[in-house]
C-alpha atoms as a PDB file:
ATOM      1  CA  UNK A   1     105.640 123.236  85.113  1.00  0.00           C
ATOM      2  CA  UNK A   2     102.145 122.556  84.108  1.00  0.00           C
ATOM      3  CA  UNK A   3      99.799 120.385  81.891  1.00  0.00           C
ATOM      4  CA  UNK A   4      99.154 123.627  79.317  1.00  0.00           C
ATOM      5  CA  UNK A   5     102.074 124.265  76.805  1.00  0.00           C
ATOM      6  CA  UNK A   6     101.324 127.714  77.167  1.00  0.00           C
ATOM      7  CA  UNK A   7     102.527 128.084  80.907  1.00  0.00           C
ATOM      8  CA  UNK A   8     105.775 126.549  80.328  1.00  0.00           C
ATOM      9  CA  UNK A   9     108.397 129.852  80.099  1.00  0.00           C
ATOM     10  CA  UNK A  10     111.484 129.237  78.547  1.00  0.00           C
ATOM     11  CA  UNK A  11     114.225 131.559  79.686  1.00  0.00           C
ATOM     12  CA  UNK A  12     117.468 133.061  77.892  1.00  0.00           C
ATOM     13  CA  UNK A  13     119.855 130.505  79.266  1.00  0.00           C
ATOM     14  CA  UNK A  14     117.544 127.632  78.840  1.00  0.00           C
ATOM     15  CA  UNK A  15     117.318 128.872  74.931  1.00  0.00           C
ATOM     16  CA  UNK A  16     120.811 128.924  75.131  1.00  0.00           C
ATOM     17  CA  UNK A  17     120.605 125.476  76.482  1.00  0.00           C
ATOM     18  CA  UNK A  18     117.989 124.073  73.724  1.00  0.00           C
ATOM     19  CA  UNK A  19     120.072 125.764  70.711  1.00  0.00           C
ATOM     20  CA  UNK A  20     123.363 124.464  72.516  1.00  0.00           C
ATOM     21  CA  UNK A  21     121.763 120.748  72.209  1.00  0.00           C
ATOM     22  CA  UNK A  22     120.014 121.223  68.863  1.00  0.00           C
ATOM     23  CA  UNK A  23     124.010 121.384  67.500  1.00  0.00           C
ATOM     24  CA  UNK A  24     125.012 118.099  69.362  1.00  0.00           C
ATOM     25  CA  UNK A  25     125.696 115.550  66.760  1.00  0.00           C
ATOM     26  CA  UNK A  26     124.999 113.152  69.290  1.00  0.00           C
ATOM     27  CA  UNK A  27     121.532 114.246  70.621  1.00  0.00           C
ATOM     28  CA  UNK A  28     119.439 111.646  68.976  1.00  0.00           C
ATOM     29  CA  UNK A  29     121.965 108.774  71.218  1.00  0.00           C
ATOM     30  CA  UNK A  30     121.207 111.228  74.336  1.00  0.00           C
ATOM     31  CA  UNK A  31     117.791 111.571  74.222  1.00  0.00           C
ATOM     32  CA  UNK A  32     117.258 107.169  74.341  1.00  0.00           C
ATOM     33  CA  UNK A  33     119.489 107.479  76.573  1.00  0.00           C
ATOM     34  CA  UNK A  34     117.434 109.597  78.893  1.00  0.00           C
ATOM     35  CA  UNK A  35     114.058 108.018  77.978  1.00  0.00           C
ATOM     36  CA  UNK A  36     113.381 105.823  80.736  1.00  0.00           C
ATOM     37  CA  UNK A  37     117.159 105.458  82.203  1.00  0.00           C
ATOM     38  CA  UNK A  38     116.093 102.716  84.917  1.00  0.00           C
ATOM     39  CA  UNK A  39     115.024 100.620  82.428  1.00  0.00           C
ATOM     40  CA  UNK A  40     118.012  98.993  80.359  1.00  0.00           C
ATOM     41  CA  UNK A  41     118.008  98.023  76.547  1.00  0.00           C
ATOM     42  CA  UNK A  42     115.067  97.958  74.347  1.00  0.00           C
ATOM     43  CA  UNK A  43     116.787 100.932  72.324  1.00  0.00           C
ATOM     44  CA  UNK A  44     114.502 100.126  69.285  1.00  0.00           C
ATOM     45  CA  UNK A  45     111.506 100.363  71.687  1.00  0.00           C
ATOM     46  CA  UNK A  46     112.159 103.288  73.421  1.00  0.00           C
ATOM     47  CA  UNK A  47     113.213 105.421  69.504  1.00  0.00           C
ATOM     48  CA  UNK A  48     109.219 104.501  68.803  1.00  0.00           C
ATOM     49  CA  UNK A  49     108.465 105.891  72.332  1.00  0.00           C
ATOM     50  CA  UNK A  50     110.658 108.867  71.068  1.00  0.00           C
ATOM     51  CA  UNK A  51     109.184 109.558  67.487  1.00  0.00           C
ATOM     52  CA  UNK A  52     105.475 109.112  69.715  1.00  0.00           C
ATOM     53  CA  UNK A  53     106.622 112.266  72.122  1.00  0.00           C
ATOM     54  CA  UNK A  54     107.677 114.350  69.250  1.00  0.00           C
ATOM     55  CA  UNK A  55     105.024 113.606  66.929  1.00  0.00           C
ATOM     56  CA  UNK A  56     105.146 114.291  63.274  1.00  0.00           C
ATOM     57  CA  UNK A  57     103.731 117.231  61.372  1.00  0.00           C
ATOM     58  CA  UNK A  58      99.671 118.247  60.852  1.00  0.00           C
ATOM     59  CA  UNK A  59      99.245 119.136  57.515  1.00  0.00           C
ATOM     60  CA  UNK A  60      96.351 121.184  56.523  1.00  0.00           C
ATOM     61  CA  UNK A  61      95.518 120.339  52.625  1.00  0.00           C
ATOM     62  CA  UNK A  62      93.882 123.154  50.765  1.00  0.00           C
ATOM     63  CA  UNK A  63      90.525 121.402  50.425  1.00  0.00           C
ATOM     64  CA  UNK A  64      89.777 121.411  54.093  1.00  0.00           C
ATOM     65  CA  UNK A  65      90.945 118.008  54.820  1.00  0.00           C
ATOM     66  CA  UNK A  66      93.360 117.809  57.680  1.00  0.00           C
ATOM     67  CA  UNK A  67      96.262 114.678  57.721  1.00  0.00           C
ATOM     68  CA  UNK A  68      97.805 113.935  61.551  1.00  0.00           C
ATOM     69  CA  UNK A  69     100.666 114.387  62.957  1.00  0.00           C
ATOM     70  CA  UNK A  70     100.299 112.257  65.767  1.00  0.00           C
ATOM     71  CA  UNK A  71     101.824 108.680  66.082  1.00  0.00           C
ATOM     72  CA  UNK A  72     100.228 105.221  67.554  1.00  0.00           C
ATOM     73  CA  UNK A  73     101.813 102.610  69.022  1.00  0.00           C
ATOM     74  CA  UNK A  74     101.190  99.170  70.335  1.00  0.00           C
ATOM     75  CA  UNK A  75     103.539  97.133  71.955  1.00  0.00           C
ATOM     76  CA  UNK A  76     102.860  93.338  72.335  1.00  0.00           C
ATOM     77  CA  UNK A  77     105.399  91.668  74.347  1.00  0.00           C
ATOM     78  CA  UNK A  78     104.898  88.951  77.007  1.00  0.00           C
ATOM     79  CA  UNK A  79     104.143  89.748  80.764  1.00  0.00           C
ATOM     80  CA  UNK A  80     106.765  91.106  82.959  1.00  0.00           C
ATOM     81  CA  UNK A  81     109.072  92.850  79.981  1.00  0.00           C
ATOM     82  CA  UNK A  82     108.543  96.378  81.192  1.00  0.00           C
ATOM     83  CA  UNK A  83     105.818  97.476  78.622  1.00  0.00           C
ATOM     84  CA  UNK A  84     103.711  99.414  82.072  1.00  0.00           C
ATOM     85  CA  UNK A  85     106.927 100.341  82.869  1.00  0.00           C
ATOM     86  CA  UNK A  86     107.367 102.234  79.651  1.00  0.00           C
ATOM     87  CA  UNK A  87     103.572 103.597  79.700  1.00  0.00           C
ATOM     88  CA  UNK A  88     104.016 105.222  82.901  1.00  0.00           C
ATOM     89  CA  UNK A  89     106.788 107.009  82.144  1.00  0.00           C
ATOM     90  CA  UNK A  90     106.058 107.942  78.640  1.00  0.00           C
ATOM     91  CA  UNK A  91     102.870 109.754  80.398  1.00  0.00           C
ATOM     92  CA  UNK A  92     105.004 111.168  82.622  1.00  0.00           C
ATOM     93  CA  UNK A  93     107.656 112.773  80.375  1.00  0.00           C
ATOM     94  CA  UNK A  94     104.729 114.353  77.822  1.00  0.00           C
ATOM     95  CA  UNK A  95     103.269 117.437  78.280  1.00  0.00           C
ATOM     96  CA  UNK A  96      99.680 116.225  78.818  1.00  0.00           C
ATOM     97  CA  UNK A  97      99.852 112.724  79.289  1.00  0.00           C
ATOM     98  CA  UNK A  98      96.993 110.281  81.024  1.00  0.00           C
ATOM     99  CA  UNK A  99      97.481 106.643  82.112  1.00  0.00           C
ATOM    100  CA  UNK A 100      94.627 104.214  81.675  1.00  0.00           C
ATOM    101  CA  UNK A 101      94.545 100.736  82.549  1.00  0.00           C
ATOM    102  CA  UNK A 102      92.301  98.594  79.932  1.00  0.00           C
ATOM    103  CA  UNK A 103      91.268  96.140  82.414  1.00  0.00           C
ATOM    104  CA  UNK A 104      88.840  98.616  83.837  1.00  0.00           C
ATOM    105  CA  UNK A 105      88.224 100.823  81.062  1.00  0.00           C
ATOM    106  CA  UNK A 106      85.257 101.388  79.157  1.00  0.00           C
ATOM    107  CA  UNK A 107      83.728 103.030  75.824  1.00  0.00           C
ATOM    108  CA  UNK A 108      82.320 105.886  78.028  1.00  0.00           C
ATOM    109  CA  UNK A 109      85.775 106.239  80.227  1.00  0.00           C
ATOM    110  CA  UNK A 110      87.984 106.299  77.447  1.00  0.00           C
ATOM    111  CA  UNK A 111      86.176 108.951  75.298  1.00  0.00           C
ATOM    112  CA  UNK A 112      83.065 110.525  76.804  1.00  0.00           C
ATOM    113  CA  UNK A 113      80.212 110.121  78.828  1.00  0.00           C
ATOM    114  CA  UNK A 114      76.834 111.740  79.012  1.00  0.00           C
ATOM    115  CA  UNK A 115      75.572 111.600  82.567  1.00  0.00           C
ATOM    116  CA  UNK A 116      72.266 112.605  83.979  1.00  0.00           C
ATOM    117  CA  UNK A 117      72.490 115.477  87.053  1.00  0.00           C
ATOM    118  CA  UNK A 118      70.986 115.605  90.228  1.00  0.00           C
ATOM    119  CA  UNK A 119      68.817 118.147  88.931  1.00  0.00           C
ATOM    120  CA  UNK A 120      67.535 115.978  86.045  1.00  0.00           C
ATOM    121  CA  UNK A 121      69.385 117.958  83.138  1.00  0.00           C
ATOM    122  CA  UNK A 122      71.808 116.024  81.364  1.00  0.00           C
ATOM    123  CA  UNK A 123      75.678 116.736  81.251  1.00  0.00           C
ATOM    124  CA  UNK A 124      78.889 115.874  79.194  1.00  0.00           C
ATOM    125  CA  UNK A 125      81.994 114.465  81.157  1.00  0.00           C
ATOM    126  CA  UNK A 126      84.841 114.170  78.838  1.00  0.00           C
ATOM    127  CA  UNK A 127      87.182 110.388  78.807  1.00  0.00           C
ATOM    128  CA  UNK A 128      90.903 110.008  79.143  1.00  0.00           C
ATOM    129  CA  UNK A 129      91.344 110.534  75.217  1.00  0.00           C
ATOM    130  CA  UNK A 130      89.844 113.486  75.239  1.00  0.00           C
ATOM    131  CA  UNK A 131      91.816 114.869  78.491  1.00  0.00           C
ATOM    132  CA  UNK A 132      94.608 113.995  76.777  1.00  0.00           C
ATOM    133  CA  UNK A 133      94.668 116.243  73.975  1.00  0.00           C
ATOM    134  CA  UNK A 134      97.683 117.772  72.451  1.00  0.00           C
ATOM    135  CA  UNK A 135      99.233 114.997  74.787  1.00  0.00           C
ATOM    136  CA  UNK A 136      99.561 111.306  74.999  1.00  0.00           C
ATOM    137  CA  UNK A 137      97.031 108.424  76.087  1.00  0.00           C
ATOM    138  CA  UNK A 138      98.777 105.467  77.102  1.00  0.00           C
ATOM    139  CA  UNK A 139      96.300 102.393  77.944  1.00  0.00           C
ATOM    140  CA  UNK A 140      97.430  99.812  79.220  1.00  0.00           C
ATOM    141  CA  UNK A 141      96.116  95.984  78.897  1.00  0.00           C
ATOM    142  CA  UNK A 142      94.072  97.140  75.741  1.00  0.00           C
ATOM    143  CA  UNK A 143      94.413  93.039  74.778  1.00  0.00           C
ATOM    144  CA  UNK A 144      91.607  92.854  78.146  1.00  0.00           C
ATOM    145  CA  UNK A 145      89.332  95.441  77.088  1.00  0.00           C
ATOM    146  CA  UNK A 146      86.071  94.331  75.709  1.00  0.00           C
ATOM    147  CA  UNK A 147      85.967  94.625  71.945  1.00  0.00           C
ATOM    148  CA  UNK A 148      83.053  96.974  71.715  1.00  0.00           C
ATOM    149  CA  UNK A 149      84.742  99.206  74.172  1.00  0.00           C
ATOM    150  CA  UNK A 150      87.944  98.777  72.389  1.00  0.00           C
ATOM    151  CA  UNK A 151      86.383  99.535  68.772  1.00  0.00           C
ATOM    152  CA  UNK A 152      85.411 103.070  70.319  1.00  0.00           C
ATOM    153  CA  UNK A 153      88.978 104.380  70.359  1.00  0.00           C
ATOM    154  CA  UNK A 154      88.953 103.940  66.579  1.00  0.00           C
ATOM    155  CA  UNK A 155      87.677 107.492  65.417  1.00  0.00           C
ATOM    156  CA  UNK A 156      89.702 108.882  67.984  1.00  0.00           C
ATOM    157  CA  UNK A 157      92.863 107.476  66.683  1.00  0.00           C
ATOM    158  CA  UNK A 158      92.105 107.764  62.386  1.00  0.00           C
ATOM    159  CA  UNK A 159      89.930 111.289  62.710  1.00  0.00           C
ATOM    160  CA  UNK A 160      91.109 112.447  66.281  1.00  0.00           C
ATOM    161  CA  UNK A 161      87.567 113.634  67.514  1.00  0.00           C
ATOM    162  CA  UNK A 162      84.882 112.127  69.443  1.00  0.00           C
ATOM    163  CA  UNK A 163      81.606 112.528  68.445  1.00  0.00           C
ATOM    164  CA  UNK A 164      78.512 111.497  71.204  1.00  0.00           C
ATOM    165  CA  UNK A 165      75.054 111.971  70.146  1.00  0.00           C
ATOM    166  CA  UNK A 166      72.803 110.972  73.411  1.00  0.00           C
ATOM    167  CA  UNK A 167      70.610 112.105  75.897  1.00  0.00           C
ATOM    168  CA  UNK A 168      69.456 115.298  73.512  1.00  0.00           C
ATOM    169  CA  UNK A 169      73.278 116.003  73.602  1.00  0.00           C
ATOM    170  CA  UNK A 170      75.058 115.724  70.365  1.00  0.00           C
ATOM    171  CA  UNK A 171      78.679 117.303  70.372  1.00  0.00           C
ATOM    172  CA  UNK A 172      82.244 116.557  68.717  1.00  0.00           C
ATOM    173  CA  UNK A 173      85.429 116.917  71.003  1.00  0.00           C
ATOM    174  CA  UNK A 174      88.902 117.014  69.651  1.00  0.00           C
ATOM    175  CA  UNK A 175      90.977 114.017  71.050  1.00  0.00           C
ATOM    176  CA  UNK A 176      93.966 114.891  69.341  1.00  0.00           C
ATOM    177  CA  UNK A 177      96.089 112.516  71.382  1.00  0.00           C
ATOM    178  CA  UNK A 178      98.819 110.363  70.041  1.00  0.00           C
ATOM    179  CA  UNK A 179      97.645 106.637  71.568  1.00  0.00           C
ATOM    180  CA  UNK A 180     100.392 103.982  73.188  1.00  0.00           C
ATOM    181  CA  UNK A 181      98.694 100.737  74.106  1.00  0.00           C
ATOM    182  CA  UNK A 182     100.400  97.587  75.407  1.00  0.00           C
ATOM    183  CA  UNK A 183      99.020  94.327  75.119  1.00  0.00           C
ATOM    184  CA  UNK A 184     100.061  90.942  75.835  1.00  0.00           C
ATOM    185  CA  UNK A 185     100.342  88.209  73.087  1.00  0.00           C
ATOM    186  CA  UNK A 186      97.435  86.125  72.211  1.00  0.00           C
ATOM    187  CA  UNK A 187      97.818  82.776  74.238  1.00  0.00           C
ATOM    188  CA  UNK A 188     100.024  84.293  76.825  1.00  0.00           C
ATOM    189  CA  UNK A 189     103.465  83.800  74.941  1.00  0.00           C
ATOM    190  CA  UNK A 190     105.061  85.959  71.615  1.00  0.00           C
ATOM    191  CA  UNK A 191     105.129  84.139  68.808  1.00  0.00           C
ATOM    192  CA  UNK A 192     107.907  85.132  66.622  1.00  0.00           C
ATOM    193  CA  UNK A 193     106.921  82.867  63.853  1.00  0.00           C
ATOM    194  CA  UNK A 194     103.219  84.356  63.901  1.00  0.00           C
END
């Protein structure tokens, strides 16, 4: 219904529905099954893809310190085996979910930018991880990112925030996205033995 989890109304027969399902001893078989149907096999794949959506727990410890909830994943697998495939619909199916392509991405696009206005004042214009919050940031082709850009995702994905101190502007917006990159294998080909 909408990218906030807030809109979405659930209804008496659609709680009936959900508790109905929650008692299905086969719901964990039904719900690979419906994860990307067009798209056959890769079962062990798309259960990652699955623990990704539903994320884990966010614990609060009593000394302040907060632990994620929120899963990564990277799939490496060589060209042509479905991994966009799997990006795109992943997006798709979560609540707030953005698709990025790493072959244009950069540092600034991915977690935010401070840009200078027509009127001369400066202003903040939040990247795809931070968009995504509460939600899932697929990126695709992270393997043809440049490494500097790529090594800016990094506090997004251990402390979930991104911090930007420029332009007089220094400011630190939750990204508390879960990430799923694809990348193909070093030398073009997987290596099993590697």
């Amino acid at each position: 219904l909408g990218k906030e989890a807030e809109v979405v109304q659930i209804g008496p027969e659609d709680e009936k529905k959900i508790t109905e399902l929650s008692k299905d001893p086969w719901i964990h078989r039904k719900l690979l099954l419906s994860l990307a149907p067009s798209i056959y096999g890769y079962a062990d794949i798309k259960e990652a893809l699955l623990y990704l959506l539903f994320g884990g727990s966010r614990k609060a410890l009593p000394d302040g310190v907060t632990i994620r909830g929120d899963v990564n994943v990277l799939l490496v697998g060589d060209p042509g085996t479905a991994k966009s495939a799997l990006l795109q619909y992943t997006a798709r199916t979560a609540p707030r979910g953005l698709y990025a392509s790493g072959r244009g991405s950069t540092a600034a696009g991915l977690t935010a930018a401070v840009l200078r206005e027509k009127t001369g004042g400066m202003v903040l214009e939040a990247g795809a991880l931070v968009l995504a919050d509460k939600g899932v940031a697929a990126i695709d082709e992270i393997d043809k990112m440049r490494p500097d850009d790529r090594v800016a995702i990094h506090e997004a994905m251990e402390q979930q925030t991104v911090s930007v101190a420029k332009g007089g502007i220094v400011a630190t917006l939750n990204a508390r996205a879960s990430v799923l990159a694809a990348a193909n294998p070093a030398l073009g080909r997987y290596d099993p033995y590697r």
